[in-house]
N, C-alpha and C. Protein backbone atom coordinates (compact mmCIF):
# COMPACT_ATOMS: atom_id res chain seq x y z
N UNK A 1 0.85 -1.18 0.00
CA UNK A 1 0.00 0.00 0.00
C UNK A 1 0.90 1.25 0.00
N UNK A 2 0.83 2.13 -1.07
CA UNK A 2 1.23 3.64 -0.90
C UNK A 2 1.09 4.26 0.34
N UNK A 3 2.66 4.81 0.48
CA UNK A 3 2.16 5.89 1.55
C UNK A 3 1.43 7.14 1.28
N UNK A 4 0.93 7.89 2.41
CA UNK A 4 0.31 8.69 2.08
C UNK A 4 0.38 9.81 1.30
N UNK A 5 1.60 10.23 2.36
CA UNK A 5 2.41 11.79 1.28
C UNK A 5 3.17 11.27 -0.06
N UNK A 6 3.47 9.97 -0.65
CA UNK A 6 3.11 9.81 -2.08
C UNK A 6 1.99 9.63 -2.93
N UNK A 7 1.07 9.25 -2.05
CA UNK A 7 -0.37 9.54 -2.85
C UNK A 7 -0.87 10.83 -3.21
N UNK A 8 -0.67 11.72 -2.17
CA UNK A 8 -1.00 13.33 -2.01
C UNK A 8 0.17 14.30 -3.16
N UNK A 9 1.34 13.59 -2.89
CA UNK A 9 2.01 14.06 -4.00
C UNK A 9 1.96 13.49 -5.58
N UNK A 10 1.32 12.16 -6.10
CA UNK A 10 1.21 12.24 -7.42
C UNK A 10 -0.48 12.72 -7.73
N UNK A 11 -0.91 12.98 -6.61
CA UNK A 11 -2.34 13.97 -7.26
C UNK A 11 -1.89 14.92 -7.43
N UNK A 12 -0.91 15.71 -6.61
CA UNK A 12 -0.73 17.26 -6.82
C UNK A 12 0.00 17.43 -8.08
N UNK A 13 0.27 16.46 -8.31
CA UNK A 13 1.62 16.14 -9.77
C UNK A 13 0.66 16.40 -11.07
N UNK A 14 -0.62 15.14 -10.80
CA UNK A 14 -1.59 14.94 -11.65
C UNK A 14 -2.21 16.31 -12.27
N UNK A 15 -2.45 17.11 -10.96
CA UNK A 15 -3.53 18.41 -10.65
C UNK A 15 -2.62 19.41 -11.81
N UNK A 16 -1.56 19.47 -11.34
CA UNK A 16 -0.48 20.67 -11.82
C UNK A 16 -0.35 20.29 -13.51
N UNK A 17 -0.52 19.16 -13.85
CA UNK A 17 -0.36 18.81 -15.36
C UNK A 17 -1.23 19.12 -15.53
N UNK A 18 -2.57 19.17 -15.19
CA UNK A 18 -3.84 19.14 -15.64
C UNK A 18 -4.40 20.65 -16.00
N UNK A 19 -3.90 21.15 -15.44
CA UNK A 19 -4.03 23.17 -14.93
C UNK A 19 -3.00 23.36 -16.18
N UNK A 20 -2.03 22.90 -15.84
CA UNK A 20 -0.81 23.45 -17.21
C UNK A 20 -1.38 22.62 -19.07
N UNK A 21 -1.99 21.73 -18.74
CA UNK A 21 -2.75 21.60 -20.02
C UNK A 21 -3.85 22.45 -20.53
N UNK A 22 -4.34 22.80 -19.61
CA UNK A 22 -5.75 23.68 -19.77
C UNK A 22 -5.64 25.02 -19.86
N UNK A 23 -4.24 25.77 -19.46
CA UNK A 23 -3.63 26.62 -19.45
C UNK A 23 -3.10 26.88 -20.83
N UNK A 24 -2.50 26.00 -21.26
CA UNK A 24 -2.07 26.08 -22.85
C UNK A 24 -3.18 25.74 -23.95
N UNK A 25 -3.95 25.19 -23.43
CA UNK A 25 -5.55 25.22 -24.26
C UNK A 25 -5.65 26.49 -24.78
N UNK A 26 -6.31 26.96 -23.04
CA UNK A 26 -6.79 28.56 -23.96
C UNK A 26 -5.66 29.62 -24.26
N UNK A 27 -4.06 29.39 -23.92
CA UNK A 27 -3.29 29.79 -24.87
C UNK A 27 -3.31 30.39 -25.43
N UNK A 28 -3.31 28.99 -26.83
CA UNK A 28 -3.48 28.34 -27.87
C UNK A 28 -5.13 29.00 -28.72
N UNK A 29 -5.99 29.22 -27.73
CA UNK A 29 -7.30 29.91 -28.53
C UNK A 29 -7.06 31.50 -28.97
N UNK A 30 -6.24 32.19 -28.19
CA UNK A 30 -5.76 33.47 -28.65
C UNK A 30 -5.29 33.79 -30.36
N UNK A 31 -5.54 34.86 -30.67
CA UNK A 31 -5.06 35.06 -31.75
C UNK A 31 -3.56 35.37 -31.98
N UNK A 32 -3.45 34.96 -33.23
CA UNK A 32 -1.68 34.58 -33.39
C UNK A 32 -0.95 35.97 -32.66
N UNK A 33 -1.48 37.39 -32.96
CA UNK A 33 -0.85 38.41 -32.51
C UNK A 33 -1.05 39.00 -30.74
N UNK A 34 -1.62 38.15 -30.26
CA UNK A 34 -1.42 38.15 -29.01
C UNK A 34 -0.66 37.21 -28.32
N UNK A 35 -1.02 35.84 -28.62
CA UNK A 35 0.04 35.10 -28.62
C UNK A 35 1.32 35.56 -28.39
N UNK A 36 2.09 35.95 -29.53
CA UNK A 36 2.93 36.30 -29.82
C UNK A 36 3.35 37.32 -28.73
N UNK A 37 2.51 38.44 -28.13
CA UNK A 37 2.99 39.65 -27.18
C UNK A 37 3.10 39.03 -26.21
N UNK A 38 2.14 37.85 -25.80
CA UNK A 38 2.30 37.06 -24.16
C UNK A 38 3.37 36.79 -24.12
N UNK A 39 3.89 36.05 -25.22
CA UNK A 39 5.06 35.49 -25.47
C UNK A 39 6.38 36.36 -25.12
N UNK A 40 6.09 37.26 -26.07
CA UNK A 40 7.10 38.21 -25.68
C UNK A 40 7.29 39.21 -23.98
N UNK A 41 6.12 39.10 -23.58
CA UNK A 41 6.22 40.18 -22.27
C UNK A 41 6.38 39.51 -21.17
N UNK A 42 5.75 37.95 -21.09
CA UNK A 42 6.30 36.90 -20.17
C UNK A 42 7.71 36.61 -20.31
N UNK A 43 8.38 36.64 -21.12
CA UNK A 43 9.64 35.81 -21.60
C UNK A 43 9.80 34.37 -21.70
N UNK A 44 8.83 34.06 -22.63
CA UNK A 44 9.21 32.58 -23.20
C UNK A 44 9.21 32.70 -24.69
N UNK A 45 9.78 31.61 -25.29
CA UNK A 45 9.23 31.34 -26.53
C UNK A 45 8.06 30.53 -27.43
N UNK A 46 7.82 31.82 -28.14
CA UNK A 46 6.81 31.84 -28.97
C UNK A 46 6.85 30.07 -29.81
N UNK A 47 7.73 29.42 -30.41
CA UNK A 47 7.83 28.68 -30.92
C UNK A 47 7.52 27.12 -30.33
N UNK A 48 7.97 27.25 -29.16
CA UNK A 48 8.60 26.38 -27.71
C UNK A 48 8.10 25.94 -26.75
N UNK A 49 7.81 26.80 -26.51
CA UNK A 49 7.24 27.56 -24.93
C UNK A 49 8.42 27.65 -24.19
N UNK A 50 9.82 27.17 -24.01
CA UNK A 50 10.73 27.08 -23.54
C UNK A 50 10.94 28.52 -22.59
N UNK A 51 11.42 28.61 -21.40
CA UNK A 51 11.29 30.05 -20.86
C UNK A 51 13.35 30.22 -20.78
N UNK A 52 14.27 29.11 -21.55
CA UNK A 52 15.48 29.53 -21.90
C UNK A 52 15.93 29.52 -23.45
N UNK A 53 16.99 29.80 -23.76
CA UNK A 53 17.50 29.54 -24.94
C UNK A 53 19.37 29.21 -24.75
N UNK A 54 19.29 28.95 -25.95
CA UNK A 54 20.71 28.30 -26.03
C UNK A 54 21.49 29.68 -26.46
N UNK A 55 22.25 30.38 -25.83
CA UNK A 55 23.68 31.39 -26.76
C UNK A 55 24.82 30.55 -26.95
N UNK A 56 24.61 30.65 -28.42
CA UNK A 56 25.98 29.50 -29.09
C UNK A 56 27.32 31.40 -29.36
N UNK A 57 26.42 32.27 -28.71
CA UNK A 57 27.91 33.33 -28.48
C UNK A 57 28.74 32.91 -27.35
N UNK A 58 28.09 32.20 -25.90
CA UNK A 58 28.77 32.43 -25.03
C UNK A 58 28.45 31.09 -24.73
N UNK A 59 29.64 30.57 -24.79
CA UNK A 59 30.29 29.37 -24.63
C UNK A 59 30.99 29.08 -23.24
N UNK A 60 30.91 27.61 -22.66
CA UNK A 60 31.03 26.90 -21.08
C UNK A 60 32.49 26.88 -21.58
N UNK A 61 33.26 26.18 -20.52
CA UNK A 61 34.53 25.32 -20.26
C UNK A 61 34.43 24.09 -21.08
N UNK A 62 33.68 23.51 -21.76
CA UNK A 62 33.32 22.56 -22.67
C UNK A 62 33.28 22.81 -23.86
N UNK A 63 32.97 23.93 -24.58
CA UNK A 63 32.79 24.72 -25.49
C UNK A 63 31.31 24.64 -26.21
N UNK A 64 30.11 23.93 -24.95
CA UNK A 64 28.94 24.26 -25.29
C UNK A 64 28.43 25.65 -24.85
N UNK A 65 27.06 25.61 -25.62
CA UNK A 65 26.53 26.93 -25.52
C UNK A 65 26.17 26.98 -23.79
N UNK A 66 25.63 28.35 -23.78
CA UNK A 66 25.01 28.66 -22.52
C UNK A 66 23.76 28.55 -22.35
N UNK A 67 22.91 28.06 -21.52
CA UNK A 67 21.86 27.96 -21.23
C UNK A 67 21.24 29.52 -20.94
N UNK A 68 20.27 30.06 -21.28
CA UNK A 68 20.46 31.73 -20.54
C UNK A 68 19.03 31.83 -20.85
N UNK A 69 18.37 32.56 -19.64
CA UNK A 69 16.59 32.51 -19.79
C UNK A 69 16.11 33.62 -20.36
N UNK A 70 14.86 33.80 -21.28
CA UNK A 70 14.89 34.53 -22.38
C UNK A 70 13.99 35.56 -21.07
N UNK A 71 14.70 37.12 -21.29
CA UNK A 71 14.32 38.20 -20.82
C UNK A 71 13.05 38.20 -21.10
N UNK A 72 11.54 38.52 -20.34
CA UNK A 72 10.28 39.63 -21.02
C UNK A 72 10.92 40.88 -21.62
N UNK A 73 10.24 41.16 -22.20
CA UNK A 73 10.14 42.52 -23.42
C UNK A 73 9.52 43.92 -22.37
N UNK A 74 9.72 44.94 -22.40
CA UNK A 74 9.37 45.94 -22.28
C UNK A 74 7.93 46.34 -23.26
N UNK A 75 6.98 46.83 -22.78
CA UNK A 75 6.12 47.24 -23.35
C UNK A 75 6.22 47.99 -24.92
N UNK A 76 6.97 49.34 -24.41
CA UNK A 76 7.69 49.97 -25.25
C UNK A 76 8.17 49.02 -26.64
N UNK A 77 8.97 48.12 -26.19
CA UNK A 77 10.09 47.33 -27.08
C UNK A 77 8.61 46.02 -28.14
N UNK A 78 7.49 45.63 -27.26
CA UNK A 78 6.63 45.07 -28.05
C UNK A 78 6.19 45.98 -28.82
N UNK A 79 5.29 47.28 -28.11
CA UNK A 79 4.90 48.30 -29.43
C UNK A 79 5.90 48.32 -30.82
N UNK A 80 6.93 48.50 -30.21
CA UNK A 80 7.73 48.95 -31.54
C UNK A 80 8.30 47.61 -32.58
N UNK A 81 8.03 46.47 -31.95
CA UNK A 81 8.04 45.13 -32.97
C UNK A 81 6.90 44.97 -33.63
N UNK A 82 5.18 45.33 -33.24
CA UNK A 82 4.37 45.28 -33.68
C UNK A 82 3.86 46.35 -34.33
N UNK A 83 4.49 47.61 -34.41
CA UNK A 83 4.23 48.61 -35.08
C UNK A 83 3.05 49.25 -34.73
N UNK A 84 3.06 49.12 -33.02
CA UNK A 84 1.94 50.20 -32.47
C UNK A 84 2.33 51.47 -32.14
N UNK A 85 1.27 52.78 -32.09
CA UNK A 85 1.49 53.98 -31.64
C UNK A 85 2.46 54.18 -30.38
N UNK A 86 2.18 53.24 -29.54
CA UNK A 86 2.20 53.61 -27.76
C UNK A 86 2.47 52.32 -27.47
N UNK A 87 3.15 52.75 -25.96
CA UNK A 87 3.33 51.09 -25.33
C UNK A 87 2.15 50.68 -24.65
N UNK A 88 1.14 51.79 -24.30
CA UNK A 88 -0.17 51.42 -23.68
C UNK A 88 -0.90 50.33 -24.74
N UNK A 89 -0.73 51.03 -25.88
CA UNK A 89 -1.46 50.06 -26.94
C UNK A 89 -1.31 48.49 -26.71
N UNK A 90 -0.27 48.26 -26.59
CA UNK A 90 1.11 47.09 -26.32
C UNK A 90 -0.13 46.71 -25.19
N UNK A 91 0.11 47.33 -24.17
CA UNK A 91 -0.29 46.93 -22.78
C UNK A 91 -1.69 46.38 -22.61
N UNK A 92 -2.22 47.43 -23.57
CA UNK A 92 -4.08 47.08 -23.27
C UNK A 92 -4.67 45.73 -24.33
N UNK A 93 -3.32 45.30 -25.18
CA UNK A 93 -3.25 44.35 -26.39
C UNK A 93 -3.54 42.85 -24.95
N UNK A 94 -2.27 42.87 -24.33
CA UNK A 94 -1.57 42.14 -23.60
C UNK A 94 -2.50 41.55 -22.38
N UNK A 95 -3.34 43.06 -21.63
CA UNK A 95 -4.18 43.00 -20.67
C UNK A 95 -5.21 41.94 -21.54
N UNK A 96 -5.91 42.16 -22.25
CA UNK A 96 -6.97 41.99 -23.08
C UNK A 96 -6.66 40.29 -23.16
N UNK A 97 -5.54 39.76 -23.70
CA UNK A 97 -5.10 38.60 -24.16
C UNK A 97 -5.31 37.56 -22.38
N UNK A 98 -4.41 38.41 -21.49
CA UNK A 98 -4.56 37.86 -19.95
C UNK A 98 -5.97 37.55 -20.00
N UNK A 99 -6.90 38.56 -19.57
CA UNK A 99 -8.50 38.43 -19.69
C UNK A 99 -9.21 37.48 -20.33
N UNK A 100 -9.02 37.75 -21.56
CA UNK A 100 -9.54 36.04 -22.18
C UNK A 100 -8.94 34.48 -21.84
N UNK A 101 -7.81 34.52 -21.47
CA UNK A 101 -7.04 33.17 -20.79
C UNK A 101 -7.71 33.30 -19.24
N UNK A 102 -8.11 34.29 -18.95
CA UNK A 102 -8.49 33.86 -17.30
C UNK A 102 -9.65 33.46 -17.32
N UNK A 103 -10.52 33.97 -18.36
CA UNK A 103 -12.25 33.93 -18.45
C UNK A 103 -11.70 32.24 -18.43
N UNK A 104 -11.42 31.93 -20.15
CA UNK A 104 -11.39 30.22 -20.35
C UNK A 104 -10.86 29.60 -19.36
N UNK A 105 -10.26 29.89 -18.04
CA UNK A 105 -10.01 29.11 -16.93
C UNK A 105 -11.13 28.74 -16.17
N UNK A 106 -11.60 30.38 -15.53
CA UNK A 106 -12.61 30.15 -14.73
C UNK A 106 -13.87 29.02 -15.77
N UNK A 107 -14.12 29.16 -17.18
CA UNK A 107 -15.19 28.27 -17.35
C UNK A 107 -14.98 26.95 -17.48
N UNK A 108 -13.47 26.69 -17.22
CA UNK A 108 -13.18 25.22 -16.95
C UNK A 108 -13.15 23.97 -15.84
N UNK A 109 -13.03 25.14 -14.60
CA UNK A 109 -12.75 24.87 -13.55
C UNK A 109 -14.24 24.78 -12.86
């Protein structure tokens, strides 16, 4: 028979996959250009989801790359990749994108 605090811990295991699937659900329902700003203002990748990347500039004692975690973006710095007026624009893009991923939570849960 399982002990307890391993039972309690592969539900919480279970729970946490289950939230992080449903999480990338509604994502994934966003439109490509929000997407893309979450992406950028959280600091992960857009492609990936990965929240590092590899710099094959800066090289270990091995002469592999560096592991190095991809910065969020500045508001400012998304406006001006997406070719908005303002970084508010950016912001209220971004807010807007949060909002709809929280709604599709709450109607999942």
């Amino acid at each position: 028979m399982p002990e307890a605090s391993s039972v309690i811990f592969s539900f919480a295991d279970n729970m946490k996959g289950e939230l992080y699937a449903r999480l990338w659900d509604a994502y994934d329902k966003l439109e490509y250009t929000e997407r893309m700003m979450l992406a950028q203002r959280l600091g992960f990748c857009f492609d990936c989801r990965s929240t590092f990347y590899m710099d094959y500039d800066d090289l270990d004692e091995y002469g592999d790359p560096k592991k190095k975690p991809i910065k969020p973006m500045m508001y400012t710095d998304i406006a001006t990749d997406h070719e908005y007026s303002s970084a508010n624009t950016a912001h209220n893009k971004c807010e807007k994108a949060l909002d709809k991923i929280r709604k599709a939570m709450k109607n999942l849960i």
